[in-house]
Protein backbone atom coordinates (compact mmCIF):
# COMPACT_ATOMS: atom_id res chain seq x y z
CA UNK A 1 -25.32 26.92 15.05
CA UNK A 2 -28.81 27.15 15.75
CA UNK A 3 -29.42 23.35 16.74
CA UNK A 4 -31.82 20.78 14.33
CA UNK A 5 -30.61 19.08 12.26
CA UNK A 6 -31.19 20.27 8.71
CA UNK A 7 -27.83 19.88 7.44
CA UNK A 8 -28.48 16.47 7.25
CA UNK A 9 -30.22 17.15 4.13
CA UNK A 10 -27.32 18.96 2.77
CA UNK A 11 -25.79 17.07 -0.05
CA UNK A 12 -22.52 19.08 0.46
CA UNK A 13 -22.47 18.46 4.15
CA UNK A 14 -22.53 14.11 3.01
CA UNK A 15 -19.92 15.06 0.77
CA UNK A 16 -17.60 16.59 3.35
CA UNK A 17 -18.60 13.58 5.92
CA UNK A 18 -17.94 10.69 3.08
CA UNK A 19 -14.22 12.41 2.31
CA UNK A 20 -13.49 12.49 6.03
CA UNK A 21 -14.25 8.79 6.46
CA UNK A 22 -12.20 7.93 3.91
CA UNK A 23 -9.19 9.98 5.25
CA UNK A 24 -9.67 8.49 8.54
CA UNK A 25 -10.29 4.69 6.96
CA UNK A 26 -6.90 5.70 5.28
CA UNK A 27 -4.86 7.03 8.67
CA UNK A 28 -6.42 3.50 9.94
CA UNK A 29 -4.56 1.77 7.76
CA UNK A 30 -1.51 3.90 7.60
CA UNK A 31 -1.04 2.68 11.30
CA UNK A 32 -0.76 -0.98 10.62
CA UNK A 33 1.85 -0.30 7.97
CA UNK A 34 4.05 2.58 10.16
CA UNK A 35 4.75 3.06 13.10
CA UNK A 36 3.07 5.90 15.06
CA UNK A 37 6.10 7.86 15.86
CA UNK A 38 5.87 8.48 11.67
CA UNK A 39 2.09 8.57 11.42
CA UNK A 40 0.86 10.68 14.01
CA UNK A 41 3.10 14.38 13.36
CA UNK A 42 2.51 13.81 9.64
CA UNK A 43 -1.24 14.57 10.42
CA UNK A 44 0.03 18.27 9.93
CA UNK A 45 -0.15 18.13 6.44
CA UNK A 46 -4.20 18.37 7.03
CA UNK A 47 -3.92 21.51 8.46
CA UNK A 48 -1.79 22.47 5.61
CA UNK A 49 -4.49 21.76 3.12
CA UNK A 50 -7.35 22.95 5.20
CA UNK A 51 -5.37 25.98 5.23
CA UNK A 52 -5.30 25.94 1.36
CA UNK A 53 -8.32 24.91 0.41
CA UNK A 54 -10.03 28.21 2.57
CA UNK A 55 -7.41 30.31 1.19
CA UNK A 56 -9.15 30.07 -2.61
CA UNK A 57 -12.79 28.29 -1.35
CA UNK A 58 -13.78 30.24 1.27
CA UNK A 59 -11.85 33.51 0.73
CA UNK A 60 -10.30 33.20 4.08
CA UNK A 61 -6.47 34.97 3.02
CA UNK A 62 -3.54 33.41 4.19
CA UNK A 63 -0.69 35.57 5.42
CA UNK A 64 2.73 35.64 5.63
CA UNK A 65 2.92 33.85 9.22
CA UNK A 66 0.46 31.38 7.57
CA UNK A 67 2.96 30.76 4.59
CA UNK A 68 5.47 30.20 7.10
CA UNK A 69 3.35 27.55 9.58
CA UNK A 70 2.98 25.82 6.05
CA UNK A 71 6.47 25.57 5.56
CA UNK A 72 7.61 24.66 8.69
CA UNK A 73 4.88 21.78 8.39
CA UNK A 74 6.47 20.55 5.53
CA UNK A 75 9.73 20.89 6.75
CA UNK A 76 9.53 19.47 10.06
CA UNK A 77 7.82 15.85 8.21
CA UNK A 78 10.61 15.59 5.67
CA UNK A 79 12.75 15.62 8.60
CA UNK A 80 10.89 12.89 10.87
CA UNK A 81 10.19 10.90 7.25
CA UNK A 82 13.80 10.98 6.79
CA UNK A 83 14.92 10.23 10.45
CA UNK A 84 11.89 7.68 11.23
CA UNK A 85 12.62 4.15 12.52
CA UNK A 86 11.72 0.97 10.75
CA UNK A 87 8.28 -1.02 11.38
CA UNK A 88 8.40 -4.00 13.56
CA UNK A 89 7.73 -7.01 11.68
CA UNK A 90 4.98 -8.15 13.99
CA UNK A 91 3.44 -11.85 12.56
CA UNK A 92 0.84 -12.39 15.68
CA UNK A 93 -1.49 -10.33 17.65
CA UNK A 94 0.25 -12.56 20.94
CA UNK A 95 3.28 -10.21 20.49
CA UNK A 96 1.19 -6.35 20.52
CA UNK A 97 -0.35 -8.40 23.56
CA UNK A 98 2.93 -8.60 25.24
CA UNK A 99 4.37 -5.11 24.48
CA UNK A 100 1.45 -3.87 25.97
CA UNK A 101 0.82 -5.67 29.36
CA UNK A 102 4.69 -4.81 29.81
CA UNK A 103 4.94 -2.89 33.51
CA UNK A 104 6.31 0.52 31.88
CA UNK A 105 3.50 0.56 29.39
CA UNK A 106 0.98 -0.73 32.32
CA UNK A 107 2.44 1.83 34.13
CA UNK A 108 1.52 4.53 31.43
CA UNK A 109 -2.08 3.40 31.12
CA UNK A 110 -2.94 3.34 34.49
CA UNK A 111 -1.29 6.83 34.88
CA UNK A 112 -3.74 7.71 32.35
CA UNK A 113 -6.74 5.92 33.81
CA UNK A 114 -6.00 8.17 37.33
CA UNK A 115 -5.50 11.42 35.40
CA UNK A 116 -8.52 11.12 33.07
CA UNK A 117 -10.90 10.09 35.90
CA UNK A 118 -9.54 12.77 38.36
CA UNK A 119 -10.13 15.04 35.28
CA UNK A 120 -13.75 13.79 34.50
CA UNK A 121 -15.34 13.78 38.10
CA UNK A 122 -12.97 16.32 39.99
CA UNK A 123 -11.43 19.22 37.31
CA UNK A 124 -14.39 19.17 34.61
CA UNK A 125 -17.66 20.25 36.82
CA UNK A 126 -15.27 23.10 38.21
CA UNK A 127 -13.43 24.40 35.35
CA UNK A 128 -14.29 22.53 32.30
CA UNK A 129 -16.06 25.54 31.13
CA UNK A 130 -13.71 28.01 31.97
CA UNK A 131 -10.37 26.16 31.44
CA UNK A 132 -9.69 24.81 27.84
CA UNK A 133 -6.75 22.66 29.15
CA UNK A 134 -9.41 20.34 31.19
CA UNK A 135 -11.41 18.90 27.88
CA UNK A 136 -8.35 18.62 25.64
CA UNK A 137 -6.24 17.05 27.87
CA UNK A 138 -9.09 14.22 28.43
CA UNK A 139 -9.30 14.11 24.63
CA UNK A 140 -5.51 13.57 24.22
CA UNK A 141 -4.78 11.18 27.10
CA UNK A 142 -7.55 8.94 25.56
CA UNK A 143 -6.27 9.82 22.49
CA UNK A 144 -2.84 8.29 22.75
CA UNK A 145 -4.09 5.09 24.07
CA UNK A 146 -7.00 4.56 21.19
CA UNK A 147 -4.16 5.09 18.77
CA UNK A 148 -2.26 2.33 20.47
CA UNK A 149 -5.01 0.38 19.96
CA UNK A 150 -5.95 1.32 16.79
CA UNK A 151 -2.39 0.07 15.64
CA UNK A 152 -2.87 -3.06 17.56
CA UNK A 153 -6.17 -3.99 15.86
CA UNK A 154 -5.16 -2.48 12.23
CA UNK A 155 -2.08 -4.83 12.53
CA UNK A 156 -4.14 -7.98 13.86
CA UNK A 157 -6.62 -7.04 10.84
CA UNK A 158 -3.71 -6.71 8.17
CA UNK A 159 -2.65 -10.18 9.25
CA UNK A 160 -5.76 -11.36 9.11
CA UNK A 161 -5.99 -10.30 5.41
CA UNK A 162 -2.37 -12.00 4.67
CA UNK A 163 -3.78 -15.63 5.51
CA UNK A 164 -3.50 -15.42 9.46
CA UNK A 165 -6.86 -15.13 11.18
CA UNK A 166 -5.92 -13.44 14.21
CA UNK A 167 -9.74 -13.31 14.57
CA UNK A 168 -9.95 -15.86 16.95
CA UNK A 169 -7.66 -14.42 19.30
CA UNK A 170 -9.67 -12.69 22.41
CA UNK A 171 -6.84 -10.13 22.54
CA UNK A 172 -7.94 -8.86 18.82
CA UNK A 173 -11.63 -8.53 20.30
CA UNK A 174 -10.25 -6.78 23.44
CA UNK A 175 -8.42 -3.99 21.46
CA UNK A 176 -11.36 -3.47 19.16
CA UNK A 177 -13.44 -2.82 22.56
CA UNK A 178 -10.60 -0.29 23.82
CA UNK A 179 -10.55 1.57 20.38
CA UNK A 180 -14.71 1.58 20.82
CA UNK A 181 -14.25 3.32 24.46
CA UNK A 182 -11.23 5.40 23.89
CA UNK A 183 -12.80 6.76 20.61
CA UNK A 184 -16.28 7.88 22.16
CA UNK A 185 -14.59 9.41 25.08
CA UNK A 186 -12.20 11.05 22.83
CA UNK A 187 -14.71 12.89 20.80
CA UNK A 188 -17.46 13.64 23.44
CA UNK A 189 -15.13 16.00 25.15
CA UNK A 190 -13.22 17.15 21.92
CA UNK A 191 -16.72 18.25 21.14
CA UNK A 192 -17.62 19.71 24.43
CA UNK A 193 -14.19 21.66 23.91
CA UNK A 194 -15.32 22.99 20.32
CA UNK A 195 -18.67 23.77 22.03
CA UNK A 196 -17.10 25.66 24.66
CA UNK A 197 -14.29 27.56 23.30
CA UNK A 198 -12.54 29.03 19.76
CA UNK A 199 -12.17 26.64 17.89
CA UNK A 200 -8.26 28.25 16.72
CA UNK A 201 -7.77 27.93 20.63
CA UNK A 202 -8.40 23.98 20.79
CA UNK A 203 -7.02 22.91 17.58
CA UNK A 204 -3.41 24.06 18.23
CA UNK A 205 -3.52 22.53 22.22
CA UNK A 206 -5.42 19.07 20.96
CA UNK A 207 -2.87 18.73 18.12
CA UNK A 208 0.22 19.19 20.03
CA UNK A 209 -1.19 17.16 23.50
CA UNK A 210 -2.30 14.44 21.15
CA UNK A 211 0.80 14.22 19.36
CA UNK A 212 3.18 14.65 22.08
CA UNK A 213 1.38 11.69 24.23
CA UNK A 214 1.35 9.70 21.80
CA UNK A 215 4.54 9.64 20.36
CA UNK A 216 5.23 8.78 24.05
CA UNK A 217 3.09 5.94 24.23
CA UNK A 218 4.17 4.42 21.12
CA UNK A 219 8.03 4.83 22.40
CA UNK A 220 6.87 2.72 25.66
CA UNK A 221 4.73 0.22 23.90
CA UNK A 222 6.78 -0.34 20.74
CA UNK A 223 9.90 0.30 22.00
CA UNK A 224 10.00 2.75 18.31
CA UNK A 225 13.59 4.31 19.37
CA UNK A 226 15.08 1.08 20.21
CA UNK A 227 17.83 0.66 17.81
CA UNK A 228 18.08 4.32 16.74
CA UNK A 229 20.90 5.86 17.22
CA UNK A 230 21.26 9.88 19.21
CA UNK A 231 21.38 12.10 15.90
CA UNK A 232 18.28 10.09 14.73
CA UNK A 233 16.20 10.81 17.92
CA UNK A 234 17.32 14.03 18.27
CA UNK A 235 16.21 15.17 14.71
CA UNK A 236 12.96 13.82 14.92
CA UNK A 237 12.66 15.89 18.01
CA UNK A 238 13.79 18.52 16.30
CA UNK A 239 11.34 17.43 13.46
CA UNK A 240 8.09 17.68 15.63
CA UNK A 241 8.81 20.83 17.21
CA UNK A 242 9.35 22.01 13.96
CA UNK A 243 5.55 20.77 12.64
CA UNK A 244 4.01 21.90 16.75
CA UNK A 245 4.98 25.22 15.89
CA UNK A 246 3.76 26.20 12.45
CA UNK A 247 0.72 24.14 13.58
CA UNK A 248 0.25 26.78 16.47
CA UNK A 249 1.49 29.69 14.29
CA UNK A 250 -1.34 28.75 11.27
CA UNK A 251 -4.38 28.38 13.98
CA UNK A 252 -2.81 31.71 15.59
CA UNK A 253 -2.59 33.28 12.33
CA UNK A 254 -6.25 32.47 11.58
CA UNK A 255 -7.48 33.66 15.03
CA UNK A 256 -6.52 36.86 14.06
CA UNK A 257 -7.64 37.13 10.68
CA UNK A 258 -11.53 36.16 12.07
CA UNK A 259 -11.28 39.16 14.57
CA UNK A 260 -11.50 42.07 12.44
CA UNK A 261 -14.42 39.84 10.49
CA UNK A 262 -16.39 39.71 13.78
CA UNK A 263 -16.31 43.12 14.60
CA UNK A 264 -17.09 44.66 11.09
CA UNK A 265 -20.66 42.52 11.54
């Protein structure tokens, strides 16, 4: 809070950044193996234990309307567990080549290539600092297509693994540069957002613009409701509204908690 960089020397802070490279080494891999239409609301449940874990580490109480965003977590990803399609047997990087240089799915990344860079060098120097809808919505259009390729390249790696090199394919290279790009654009304005505003106002809008484009992009590139028939679709719908909302009702929850805090000091 005060800039340096002592915490550096903080064994707890390691221990925090160690677990959360494991988690994320673990969501990596949870990719290749599922699609993201499964993976991505089910990243709820960390709020869940974050939620938790400050409720008995850091004394931070968890009320009713917290209880309740729990529970609706939980019950919103039994329902899109339950209601989730099957993952594509994919057996060469070739094939994630061709779902994605399909024209709907071009069309969807150059829609986000226009938005993002109208956002970046038109929207940001005039209200990034005022509006918190400017950062996140970079964070979560880049977002959506560096989980795209973060499936691609976790899929070309497990293959790799099984006896395929997929390796010497330029189109494995090529996704591993878009995850590279994506990913540092994604968290230099995530950060700029955390910088700027409450953090229980960007978590809630980052989680459910994140989600929602890229459950999108995954339907457009992997074709994930293909197959599925209305009740199925419809209930995971249901499902991730579910989880949006008691994600938004635990950050709100906590928001209000911290006020009181702040003005007793």
């Amino acid at each position: 809070g005060v800039g340096g960089h002592s915490y550096l020397l903080e064994p707890l802070w390691w221990v925090g950044m160690i677990t959360m490279i494991v988690g994320e080494i673990a969501n990596f891999v949870a990719y290749a193996f599922a699609p993201a239409v499964l993976v991505t609301p089910l990243g709820a449940l960390s709020i869940i234990v974050s939620a938790v874990l400050a409720h008995f580490i850091l004394n931070e109480r968890l009320h009713a309307l917290g209880v309740l965003g729990c529970v609706m977590c939980i019950a919103g990803s039994m329902v899109i567990v339950i209601h989730a399609p099957l993952e594509q047997e994919i057996t060469s990087v070739k094939e994630i080549w061709h779902m994605a240089t399909q024209p709907s799915f071009l069309l969807y990344v150059a829609s986000v290539i226009v938005l993002v860079s109208v956002l970046v060098f038109h929207f940001s120097p005039l209200w990034g600092q005022s509006n918190v809808l400017i950062y996140t919505a970079i964070c979560s259009l880049m977002g959506s297509l560096s989980v795209m390729s973060v499936k691609a390249l976790g899929t070309s790696l497990k293959l790799t693994f099984e006896g395929t090199n997929q390796l010497a394919y330029p189109e494995t290279w090529f996704f591993m540069l878009v995850v590279a790009i994506c990913v540092l654009t994604q968290m230099n304005y995530l950060n700029k957002a955390l910088d700027t505003f409450n953090t229980a106002v960007v978590s809630p809008i980052y989680y459910v613009m994140f989600t929602s484009l890229t459950i999108l992009a995954s339907i457009i590139m992997f074709k994930d409701w293909s197959g599925q028939s209305l009740g199925s679709i419809t209930s995971e719908i249901c499902g991730l509204i579910v989880v949006l909302s008691g994600t938004i009702l635990l950050h709100v929850t906590k928001d209000y908690e911290r006020i009181p805090q702040s003005r007793s000091m």
